[in-house]
PDB file of N, CA and C in Angstrom:
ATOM      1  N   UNK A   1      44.147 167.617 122.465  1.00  0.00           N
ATOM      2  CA  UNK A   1      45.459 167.113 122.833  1.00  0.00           C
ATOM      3  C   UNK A   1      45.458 166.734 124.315  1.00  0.00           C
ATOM      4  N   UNK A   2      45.920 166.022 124.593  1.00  0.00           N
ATOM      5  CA  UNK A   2      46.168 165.228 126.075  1.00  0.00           C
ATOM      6  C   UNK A   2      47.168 166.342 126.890  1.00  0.00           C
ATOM      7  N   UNK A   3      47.859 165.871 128.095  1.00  0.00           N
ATOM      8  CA  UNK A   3      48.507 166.507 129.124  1.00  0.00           C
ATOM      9  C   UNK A   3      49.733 165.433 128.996  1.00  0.00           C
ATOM     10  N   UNK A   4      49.542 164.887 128.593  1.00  0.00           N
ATOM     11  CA  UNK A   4      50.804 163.394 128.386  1.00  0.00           C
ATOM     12  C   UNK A   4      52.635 163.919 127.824  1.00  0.00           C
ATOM     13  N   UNK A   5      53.035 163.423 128.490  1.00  0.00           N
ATOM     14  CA  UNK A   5      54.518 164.403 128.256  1.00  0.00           C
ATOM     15  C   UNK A   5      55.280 163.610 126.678  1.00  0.00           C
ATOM     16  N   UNK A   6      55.764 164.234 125.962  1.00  0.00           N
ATOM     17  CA  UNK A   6      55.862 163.375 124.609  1.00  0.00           C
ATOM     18  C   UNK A   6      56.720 162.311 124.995  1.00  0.00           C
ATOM     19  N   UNK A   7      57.513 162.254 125.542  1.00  0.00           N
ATOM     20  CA  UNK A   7      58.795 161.332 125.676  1.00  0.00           C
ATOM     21  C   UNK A   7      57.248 159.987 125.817  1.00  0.00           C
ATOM     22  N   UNK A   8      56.678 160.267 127.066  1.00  0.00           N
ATOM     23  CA  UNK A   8      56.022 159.572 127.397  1.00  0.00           C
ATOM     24  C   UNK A   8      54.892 158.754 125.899  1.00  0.00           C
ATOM     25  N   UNK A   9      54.413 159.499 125.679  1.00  0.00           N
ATOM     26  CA  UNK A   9      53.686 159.486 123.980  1.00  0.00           C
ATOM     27  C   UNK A   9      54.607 158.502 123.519  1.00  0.00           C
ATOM     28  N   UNK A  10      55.971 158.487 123.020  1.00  0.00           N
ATOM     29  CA  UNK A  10      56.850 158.176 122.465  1.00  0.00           C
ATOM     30  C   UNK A  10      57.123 156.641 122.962  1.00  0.00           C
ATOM     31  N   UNK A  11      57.054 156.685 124.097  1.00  0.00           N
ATOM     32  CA  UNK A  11      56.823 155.287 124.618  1.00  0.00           C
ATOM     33  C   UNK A  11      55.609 154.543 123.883  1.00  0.00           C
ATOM     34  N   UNK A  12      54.569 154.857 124.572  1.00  0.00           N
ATOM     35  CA  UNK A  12      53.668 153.993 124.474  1.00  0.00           C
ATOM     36  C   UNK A  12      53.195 153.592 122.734  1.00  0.00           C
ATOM     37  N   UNK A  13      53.738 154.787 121.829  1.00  0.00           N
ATOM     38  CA  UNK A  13      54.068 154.615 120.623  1.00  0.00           C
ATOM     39  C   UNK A  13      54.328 153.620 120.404  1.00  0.00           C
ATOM     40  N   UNK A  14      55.698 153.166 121.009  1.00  0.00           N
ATOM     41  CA  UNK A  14      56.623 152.450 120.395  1.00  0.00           C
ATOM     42  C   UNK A  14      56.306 150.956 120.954  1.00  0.00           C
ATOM     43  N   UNK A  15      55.753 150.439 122.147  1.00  0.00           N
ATOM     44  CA  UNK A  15      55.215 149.692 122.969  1.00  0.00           C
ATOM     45  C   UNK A  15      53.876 149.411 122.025  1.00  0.00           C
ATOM     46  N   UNK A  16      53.138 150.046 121.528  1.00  0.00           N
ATOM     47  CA  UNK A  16      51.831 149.484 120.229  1.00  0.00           C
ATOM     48  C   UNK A  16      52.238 149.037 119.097  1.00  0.00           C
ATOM     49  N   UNK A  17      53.429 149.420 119.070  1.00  0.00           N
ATOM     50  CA  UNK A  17      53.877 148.849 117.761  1.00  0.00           C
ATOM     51  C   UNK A  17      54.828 147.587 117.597  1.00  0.00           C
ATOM     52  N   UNK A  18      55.250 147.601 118.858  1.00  0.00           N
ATOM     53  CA  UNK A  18      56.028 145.903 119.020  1.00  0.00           C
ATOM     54  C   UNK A  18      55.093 145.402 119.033  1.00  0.00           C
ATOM     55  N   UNK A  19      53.466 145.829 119.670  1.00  0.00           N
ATOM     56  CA  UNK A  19      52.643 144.408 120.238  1.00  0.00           C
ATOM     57  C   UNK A  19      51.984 144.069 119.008  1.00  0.00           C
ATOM     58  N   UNK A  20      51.877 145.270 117.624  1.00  0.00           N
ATOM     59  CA  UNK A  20      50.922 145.254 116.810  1.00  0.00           C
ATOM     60  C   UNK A  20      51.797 144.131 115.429  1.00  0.00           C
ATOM     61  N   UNK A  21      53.519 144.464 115.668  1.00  0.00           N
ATOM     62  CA  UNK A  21      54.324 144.039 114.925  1.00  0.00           C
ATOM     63  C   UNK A  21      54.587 142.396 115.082  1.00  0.00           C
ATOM     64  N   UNK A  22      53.941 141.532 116.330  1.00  0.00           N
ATOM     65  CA  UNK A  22      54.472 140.465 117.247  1.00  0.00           C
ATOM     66  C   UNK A  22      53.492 139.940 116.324  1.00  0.00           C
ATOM     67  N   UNK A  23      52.505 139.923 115.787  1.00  0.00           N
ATOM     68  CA  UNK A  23      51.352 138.320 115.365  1.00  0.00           C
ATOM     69  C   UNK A  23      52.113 138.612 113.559  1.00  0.00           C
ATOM     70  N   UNK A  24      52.463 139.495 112.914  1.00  0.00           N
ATOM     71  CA  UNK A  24      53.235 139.381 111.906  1.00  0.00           C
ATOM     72  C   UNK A  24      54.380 138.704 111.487  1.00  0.00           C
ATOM     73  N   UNK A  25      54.754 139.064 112.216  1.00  0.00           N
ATOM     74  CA  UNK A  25      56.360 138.350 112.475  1.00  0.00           C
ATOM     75  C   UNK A  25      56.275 136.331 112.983  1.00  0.00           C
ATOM     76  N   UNK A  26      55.248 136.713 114.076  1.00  0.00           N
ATOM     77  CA  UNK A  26      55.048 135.256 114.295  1.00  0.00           C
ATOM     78  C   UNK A  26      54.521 134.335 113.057  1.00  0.00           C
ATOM     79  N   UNK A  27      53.627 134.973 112.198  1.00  0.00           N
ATOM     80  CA  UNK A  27      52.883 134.176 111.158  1.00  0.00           C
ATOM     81  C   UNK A  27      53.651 134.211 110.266  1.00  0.00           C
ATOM     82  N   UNK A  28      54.742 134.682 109.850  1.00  0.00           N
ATOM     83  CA  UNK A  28      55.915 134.746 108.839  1.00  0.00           C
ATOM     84  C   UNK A  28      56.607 133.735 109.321  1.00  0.00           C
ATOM     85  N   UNK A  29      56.652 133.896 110.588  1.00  0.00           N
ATOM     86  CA  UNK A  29      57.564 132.252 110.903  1.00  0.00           C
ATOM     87  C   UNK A  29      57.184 130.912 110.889  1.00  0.00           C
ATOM     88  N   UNK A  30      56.133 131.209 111.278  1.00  0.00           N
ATOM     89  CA  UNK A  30      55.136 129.581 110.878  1.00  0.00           C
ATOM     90  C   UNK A  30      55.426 129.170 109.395  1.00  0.00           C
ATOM     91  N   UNK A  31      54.393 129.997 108.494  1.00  0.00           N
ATOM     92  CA  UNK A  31      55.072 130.063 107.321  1.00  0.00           C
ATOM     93  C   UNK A  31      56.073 129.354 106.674  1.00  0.00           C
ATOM     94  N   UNK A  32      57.023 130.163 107.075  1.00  0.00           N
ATOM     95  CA  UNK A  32      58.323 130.221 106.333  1.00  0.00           C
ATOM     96  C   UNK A  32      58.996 128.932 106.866  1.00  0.00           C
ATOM     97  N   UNK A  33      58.572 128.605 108.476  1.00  0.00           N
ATOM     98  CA  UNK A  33      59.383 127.521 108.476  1.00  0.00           C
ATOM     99  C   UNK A  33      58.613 125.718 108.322  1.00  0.00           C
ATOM    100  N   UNK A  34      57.417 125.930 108.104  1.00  0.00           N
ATOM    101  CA  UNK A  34      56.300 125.269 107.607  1.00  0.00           C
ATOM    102  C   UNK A  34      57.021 124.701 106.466  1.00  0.00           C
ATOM    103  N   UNK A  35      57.316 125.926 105.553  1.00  0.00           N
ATOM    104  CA  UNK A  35      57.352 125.607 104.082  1.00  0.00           C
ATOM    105  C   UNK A  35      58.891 124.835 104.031  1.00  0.00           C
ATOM    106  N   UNK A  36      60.163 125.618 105.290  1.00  0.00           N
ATOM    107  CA  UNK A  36      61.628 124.072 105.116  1.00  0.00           C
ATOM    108  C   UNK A  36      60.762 122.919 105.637  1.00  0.00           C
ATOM    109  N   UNK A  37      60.260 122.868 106.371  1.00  0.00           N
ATOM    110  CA  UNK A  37      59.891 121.034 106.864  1.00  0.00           C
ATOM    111  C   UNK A  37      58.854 120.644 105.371  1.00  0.00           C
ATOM    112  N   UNK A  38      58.230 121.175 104.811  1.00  0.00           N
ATOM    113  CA  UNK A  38      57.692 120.599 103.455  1.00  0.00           C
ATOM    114  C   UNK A  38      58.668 120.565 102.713  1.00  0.00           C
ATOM    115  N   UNK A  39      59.869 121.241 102.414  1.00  0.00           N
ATOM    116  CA  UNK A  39      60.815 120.826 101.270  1.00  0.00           C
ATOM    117  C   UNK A  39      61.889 119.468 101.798  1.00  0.00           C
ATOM    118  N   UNK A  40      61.757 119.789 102.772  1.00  0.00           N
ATOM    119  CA  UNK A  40      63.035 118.564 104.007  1.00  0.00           C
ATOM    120  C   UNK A  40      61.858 117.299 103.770  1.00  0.00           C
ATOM    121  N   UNK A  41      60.687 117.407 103.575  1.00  0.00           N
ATOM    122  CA  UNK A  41      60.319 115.943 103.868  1.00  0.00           C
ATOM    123  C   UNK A  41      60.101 115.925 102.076  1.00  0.00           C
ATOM    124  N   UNK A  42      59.669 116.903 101.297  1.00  0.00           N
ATOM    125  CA  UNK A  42      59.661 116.214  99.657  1.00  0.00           C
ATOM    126  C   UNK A  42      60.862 115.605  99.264  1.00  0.00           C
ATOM    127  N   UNK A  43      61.970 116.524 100.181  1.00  0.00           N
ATOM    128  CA  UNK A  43      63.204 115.866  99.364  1.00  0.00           C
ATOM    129  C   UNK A  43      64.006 114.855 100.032  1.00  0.00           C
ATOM    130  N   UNK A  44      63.224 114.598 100.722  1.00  0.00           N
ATOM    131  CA  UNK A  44      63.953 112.747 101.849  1.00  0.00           C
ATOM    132  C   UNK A  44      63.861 113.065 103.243  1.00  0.00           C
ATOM    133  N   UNK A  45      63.355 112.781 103.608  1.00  0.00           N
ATOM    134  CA  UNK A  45      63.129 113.139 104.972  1.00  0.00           C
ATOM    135  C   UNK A  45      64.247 111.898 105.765  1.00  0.00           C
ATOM    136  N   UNK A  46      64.600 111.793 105.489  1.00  0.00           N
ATOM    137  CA  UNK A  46      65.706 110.591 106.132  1.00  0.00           C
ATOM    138  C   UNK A  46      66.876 111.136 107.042  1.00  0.00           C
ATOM    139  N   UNK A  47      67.897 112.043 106.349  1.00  0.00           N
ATOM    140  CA  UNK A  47      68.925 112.553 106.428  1.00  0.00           C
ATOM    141  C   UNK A  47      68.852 113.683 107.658  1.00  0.00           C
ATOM    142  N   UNK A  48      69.373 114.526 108.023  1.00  0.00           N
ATOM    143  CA  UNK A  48      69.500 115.673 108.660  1.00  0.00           C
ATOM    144  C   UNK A  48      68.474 116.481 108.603  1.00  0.00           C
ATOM    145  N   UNK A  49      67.683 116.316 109.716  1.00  0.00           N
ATOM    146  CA  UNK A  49      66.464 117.621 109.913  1.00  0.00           C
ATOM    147  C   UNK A  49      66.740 118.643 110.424  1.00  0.00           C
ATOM    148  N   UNK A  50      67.549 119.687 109.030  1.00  0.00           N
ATOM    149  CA  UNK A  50      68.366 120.378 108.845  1.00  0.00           C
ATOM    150  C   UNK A  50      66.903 121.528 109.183  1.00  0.00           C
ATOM    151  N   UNK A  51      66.006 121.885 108.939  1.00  0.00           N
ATOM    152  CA  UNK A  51      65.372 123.156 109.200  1.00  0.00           C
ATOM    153  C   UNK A  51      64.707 123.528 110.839  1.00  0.00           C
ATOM    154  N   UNK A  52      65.191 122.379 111.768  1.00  0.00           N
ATOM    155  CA  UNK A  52      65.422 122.894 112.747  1.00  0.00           C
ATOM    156  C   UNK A  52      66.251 124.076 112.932  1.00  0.00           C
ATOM    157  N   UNK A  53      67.453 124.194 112.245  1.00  0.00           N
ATOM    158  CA  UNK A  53      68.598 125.057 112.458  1.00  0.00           C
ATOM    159  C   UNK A  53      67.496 126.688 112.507  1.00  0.00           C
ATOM    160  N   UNK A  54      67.135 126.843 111.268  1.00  0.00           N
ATOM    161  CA  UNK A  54      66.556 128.174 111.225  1.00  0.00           C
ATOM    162  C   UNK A  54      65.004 128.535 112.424  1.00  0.00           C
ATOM    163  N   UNK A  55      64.716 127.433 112.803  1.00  0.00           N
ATOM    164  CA  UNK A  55      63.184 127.166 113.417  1.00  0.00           C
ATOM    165  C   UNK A  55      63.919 127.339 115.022  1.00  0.00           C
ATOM    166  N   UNK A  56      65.062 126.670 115.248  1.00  0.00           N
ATOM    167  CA  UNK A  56      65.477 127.414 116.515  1.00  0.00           C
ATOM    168  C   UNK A  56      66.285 128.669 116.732  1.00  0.00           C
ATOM    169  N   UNK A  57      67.200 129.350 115.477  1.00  0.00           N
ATOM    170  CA  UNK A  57      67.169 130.630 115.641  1.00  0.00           C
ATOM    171  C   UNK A  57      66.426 131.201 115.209  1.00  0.00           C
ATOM    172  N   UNK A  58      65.882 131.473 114.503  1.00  0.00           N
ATOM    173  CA  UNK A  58      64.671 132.495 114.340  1.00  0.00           C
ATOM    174  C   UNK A  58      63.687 131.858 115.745  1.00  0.00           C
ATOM    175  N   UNK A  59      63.272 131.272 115.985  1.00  0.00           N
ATOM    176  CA  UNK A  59      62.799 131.214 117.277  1.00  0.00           C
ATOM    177  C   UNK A  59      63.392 131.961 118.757  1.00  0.00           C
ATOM    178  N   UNK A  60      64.321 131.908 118.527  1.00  0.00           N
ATOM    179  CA  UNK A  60      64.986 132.909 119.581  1.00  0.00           C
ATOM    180  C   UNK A  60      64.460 134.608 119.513  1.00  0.00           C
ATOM    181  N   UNK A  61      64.739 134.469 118.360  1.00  0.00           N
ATOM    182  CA  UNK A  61      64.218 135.828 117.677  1.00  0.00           C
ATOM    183  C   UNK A  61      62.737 136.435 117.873  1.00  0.00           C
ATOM    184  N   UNK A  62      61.603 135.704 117.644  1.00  0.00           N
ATOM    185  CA  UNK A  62      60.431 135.472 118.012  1.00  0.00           C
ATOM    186  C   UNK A  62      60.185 135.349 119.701  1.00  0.00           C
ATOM    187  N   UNK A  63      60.823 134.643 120.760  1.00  0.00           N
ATOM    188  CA  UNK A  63      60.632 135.039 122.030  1.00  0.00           C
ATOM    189  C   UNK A  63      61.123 136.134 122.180  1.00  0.00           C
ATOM    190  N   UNK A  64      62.467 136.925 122.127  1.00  0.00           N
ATOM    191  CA  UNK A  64      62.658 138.365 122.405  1.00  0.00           C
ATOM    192  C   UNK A  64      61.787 138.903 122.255  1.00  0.00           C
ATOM    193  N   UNK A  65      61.066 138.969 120.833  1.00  0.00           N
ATOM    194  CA  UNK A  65      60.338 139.648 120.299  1.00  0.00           C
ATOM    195  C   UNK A  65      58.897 139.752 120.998  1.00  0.00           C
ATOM    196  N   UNK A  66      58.245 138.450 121.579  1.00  0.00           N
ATOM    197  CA  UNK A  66      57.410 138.394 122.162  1.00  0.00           C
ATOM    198  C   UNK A  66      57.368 138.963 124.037  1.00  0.00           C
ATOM    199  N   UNK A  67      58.991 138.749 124.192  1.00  0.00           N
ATOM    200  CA  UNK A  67      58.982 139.390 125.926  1.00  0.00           C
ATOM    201  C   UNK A  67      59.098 141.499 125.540  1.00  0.00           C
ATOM    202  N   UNK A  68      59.676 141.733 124.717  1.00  0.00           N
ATOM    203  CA  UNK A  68      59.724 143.145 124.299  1.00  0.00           C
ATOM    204  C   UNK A  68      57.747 143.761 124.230  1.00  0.00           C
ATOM    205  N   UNK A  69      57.625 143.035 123.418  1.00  0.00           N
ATOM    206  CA  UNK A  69      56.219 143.493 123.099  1.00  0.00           C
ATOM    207  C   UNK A  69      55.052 143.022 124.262  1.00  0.00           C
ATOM    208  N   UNK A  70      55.326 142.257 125.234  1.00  0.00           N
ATOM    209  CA  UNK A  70      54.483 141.738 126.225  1.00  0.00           C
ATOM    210  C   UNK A  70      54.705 141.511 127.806  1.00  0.00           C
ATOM    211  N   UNK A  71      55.903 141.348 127.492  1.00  0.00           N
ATOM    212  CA  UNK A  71      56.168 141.026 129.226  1.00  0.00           C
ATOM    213  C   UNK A  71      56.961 142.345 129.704  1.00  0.00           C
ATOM    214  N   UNK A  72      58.288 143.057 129.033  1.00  0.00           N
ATOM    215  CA  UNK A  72      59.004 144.200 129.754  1.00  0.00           C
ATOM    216  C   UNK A  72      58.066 144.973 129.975  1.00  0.00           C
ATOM    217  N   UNK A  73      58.186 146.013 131.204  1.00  0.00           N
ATOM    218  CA  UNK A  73      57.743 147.374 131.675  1.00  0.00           C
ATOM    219  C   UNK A  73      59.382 148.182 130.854  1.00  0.00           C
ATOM    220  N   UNK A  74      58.320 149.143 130.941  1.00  0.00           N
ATOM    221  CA  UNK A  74      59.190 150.198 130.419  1.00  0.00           C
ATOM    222  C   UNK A  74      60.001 151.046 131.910  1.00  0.00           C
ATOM    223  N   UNK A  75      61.102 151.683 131.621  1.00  0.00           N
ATOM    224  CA  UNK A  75      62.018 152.284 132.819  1.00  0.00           C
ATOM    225  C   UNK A  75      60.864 153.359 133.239  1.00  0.00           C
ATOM    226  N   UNK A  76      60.613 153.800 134.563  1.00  0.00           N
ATOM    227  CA  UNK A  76      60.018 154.835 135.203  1.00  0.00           C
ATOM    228  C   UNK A  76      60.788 155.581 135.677  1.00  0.00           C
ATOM    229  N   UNK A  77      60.196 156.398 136.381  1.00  0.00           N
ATOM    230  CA  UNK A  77      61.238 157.686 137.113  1.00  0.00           C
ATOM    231  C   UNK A  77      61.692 157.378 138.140  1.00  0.00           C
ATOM    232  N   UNK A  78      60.227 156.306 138.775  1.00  0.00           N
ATOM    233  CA  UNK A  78      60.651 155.222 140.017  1.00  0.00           C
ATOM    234  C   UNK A  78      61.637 154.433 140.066  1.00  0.00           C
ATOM    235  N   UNK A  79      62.001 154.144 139.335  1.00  0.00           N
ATOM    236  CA  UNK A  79      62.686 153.122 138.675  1.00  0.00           C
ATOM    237  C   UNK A  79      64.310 153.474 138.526  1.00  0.00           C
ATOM    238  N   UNK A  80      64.361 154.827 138.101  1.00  0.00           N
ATOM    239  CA  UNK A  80      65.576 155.627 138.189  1.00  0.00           C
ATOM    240  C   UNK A  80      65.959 156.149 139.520  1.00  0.00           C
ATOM    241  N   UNK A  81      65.178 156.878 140.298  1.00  0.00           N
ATOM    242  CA  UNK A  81      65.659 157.291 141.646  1.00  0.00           C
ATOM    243  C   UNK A  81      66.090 156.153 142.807  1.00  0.00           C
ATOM    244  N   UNK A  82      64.776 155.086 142.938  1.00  0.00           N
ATOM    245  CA  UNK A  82      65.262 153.621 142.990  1.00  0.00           C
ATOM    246  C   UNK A  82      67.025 153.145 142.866  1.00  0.00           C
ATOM    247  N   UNK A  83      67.128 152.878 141.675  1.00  0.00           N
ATOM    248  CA  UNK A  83      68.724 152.801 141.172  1.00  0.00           C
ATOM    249  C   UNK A  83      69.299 154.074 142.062  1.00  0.00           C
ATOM    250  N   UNK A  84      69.057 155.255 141.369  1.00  0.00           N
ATOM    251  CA  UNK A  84      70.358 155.970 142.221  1.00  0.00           C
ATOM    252  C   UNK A  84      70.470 156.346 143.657  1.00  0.00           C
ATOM    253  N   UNK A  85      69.206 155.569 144.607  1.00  0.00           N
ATOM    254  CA  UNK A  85      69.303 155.929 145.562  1.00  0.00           C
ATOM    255  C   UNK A  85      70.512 154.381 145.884  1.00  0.00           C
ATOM    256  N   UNK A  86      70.220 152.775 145.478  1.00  0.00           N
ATOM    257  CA  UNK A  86      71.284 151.523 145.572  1.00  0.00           C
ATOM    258  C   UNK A  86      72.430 152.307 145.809  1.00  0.00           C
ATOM    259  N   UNK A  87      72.238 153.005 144.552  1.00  0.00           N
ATOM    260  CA  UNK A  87      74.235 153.406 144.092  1.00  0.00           C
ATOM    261  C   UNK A  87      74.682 154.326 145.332  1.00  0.00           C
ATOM    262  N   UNK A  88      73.954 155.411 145.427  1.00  0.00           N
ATOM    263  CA  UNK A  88      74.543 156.176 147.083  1.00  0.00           C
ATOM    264  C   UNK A  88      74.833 154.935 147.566  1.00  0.00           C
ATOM    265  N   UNK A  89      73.826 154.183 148.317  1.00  0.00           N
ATOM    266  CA  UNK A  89      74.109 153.462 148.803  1.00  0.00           C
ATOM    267  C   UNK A  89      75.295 152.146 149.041  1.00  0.00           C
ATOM    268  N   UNK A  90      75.455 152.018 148.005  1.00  0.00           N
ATOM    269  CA  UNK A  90      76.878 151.256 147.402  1.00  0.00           C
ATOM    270  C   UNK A  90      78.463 152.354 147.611  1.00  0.00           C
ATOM    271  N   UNK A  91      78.066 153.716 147.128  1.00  0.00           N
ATOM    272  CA  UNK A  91      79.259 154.334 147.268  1.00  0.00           C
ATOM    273  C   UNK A  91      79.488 155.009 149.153  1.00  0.00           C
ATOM    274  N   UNK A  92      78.616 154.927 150.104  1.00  0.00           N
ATOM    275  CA  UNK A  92      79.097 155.447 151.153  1.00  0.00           C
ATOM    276  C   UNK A  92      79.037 154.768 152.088  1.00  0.00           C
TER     277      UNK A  92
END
C-alpha cells in the first residue's frame, strides 16, 4: 500500500477515468453522427442539414468532456490557502 492520502487516491481515480472514458465517448460520436449525415444525404441532401443540430450539441458535450479529462488541474491545498488568503485580503 502507498502513503497516498485516499481523498487524494480518489482523485486521481477519478481523473483515469475521464481520460480512459474521453476516446469512447468521442468514437460514439463520430459514429453516431457519421451515421445522421448518411441518412440526411440518402434521404435528399437538399433541404436542411438538419444533423448539424445534434453534431454541434453533442459537440459541446465532447469538448467539456475533453477539457475535464485533459486540460483542468485538480483544486490543491495551494490552491485553497491561496483563495483564502485574496478573501482576508478583500475583507480588511
Amino acid at each position: 500500500m502507498t502513503n497516498v492520502p485516499s481523498d487524494s487516491r480518489a482523485a486521481a481515480r477519478k481523473r483515469l477515468e475521464e481520460r480512459r472514458g474521453f476516446i469512447p465517448h468521442f468514437i460514439v460520436y463520430l459514429v453516431v453522427n457519421t451515421g445522421f449525415v448518411l441518412v440526411w444525404t440518402m434521404t435528399g441532401p437538399d433541404g436542411f442539414f438538419w444533423p448539424i443540430i445534434p453534431i454541434l450539441f453533442w459537440g459541446v458535450g465532447i469538448v467539456l468532456h475533453a477539457w475535464n479529462a485533459f486540460f483542468s488541474r485538480p483544486i490543491t491545498d495551494a490552491d485553497v490557502n491561496e483563495e483564502l488568503e485574496r478573501m482576508r485580503g478583500e475583507s480588511g
